[in-house]
N, C-alpha and C. Protein backbone atom coordinates (compact mmCIF):
# COMPACT_ATOMS: atom_id res chain seq x y z
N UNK A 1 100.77 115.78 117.09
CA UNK A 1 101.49 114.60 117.47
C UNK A 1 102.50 114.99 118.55
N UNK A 2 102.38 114.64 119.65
CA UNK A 2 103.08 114.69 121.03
C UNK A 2 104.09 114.11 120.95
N UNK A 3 103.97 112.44 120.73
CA UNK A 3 105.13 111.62 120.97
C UNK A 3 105.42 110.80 120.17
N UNK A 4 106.18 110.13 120.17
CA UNK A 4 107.23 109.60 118.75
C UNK A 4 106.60 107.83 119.42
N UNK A 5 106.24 107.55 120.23
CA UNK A 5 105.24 106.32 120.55
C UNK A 5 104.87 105.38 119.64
N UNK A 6 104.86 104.68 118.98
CA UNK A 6 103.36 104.13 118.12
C UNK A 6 102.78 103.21 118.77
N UNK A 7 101.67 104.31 119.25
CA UNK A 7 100.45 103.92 120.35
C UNK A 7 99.86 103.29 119.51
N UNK A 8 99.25 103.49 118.46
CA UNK A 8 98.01 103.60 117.31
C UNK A 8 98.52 101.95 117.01
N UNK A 9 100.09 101.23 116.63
CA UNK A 9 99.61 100.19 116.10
C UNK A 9 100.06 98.97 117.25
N UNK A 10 100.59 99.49 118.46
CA UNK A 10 100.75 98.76 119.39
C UNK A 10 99.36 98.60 120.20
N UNK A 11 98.05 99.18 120.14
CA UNK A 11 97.00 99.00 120.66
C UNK A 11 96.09 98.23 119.54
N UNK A 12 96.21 98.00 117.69
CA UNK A 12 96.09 97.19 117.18
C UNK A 12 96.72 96.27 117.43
N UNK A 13 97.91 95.90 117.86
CA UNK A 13 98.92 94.42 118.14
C UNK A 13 97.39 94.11 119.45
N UNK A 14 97.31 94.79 120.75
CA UNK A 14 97.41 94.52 121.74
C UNK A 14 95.37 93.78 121.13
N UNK A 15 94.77 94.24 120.15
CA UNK A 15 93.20 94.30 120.21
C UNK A 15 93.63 92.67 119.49
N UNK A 16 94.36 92.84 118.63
CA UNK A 16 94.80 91.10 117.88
C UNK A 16 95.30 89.77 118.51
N UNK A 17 95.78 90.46 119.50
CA UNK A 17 96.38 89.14 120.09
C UNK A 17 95.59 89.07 121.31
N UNK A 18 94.43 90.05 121.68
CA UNK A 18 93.25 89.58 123.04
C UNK A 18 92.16 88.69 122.02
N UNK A 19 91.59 89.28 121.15
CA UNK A 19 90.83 88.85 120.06
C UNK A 19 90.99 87.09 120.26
N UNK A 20 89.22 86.83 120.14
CA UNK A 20 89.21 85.27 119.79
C UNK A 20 90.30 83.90 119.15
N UNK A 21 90.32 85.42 118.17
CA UNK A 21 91.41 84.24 116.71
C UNK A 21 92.50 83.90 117.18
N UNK A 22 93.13 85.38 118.30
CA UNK A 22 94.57 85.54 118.51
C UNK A 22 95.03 84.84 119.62
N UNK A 23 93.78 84.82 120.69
CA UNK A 23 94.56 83.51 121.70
C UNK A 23 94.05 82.58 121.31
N UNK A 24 93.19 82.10 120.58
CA UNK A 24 93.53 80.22 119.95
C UNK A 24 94.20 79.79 119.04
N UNK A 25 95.21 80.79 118.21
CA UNK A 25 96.76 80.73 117.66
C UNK A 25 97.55 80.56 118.91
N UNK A 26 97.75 81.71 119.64
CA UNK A 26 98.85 81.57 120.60
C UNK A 26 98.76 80.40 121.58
N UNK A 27 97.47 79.83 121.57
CA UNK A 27 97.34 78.61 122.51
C UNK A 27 97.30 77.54 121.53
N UNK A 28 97.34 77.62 120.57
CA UNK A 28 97.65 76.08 119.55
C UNK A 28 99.17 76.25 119.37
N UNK A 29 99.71 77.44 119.16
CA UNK A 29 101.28 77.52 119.11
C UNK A 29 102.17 77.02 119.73
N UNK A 30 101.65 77.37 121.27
CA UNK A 30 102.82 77.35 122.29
C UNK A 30 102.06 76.22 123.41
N UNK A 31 100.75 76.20 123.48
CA UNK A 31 100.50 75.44 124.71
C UNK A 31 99.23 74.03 124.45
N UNK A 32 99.16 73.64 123.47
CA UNK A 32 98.64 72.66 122.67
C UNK A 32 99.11 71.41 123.38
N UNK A 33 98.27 70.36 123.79
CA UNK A 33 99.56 68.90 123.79
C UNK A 33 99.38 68.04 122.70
N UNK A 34 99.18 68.64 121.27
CA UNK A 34 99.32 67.48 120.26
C UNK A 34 100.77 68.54 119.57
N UNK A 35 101.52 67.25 119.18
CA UNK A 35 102.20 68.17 118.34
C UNK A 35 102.48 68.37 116.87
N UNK A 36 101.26 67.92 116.22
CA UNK A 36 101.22 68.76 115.13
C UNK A 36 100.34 69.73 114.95
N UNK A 37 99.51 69.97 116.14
CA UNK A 37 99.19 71.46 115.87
C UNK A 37 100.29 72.70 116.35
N UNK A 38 100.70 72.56 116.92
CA UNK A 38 101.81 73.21 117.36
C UNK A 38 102.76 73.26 116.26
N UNK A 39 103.01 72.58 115.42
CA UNK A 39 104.04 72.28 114.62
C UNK A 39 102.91 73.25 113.14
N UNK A 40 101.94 73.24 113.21
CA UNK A 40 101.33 73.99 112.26
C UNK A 40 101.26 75.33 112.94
N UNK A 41 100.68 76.12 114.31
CA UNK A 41 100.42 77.05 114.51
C UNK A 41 101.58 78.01 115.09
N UNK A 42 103.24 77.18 114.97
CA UNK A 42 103.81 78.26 115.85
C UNK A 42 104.32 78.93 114.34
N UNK A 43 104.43 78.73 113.15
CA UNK A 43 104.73 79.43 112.30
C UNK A 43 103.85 80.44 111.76
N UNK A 44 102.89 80.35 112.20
CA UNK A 44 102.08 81.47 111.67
C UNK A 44 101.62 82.12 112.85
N UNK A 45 101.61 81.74 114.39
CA UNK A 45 102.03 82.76 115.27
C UNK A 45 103.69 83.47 114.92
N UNK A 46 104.55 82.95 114.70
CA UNK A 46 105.93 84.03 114.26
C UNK A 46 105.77 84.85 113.45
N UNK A 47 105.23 84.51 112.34
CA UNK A 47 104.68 85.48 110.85
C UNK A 47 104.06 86.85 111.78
N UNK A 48 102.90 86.22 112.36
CA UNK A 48 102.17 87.64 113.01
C UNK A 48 102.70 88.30 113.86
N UNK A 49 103.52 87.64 114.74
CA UNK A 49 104.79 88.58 115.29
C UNK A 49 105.25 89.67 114.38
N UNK A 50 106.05 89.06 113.23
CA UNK A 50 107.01 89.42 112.81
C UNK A 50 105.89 90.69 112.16
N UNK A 51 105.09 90.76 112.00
CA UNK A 51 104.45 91.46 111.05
C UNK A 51 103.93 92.64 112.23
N UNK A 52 102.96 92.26 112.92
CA UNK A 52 102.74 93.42 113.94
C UNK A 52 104.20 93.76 114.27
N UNK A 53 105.16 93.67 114.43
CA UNK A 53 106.31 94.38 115.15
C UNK A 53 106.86 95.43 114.09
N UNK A 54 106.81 94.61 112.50
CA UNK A 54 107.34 95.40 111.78
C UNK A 54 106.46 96.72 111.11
N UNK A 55 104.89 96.35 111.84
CA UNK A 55 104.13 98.04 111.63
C UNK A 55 104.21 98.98 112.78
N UNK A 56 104.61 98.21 114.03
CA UNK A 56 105.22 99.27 114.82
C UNK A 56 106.44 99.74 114.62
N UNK A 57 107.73 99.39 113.94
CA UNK A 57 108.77 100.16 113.45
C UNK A 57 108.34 101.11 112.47
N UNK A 58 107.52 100.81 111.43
CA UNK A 58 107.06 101.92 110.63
C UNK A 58 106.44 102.61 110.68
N UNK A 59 105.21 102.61 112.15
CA UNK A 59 105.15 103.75 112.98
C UNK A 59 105.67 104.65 112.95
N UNK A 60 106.73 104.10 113.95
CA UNK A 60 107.82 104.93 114.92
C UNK A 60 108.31 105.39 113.53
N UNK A 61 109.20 105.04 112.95
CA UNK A 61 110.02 106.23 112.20
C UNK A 61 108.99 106.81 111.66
N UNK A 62 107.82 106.90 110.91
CA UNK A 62 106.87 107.82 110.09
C UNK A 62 107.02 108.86 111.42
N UNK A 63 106.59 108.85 112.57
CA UNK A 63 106.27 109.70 113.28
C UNK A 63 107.64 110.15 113.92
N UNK A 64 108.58 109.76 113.80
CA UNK A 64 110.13 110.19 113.92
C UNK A 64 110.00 111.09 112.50
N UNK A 65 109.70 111.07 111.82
CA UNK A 65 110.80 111.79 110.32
C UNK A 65 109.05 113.42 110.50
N UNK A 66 108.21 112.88 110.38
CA UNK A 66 107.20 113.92 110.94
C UNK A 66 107.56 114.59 111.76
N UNK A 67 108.00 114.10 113.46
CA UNK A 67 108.41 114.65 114.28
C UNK A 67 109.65 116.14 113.62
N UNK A 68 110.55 115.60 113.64
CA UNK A 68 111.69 115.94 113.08
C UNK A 68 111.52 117.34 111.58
N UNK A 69 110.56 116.85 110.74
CA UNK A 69 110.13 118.35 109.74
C UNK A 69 109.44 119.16 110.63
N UNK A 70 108.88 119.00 111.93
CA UNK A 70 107.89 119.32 112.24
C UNK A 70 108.92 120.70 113.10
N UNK A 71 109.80 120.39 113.50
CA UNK A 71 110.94 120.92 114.51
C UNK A 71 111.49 121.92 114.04
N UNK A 72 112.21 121.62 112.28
CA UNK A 72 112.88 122.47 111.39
C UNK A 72 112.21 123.49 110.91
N UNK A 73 110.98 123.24 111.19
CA UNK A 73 109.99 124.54 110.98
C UNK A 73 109.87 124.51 109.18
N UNK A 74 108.69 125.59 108.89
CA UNK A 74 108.29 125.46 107.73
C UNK A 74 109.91 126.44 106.73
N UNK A 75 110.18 125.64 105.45
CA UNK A 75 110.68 126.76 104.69
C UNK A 75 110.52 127.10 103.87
N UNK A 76 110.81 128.01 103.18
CA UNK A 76 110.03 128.53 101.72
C UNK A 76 111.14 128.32 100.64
């Protein structure tokens, strides 16, 4: 492990939100002209926000606290 990055779940965010499902959420969410689909799809576009963002924080620190034993070297 090189870098403290989280490549691995920011290129899952990036495969989810190109994906079929993921731009006809983000286009019923935000760019719809009825508005109760919009009123149904921007909450569960936020959810998936909130959710891909919060497996890239738990990425990053897993591979922060790895990083970091990795530095202190082995001890006995």
């Amino acid at each position: 492990m090189r870098t403290r990055w989280p490549w691995i779940a920011m290129l899952l965010s990036t495969i989810i939100l190109v994906s079929p499902i993921g731009t006809e959420v983000l286009h019923d969410a935000f760019f719809s002209g009825e508005q109760l689909s919009r009123s149904i799809a921007q909450p569960v576009a936020f959810i998936g926000f909130a959710i891909l963002t919060s497996i890239c924080v738990i990425e990053w620190l897993v591979r922060s606290i790895i990083s970091k034993r990795r530095a202190r070297g082995a001890t006995v």
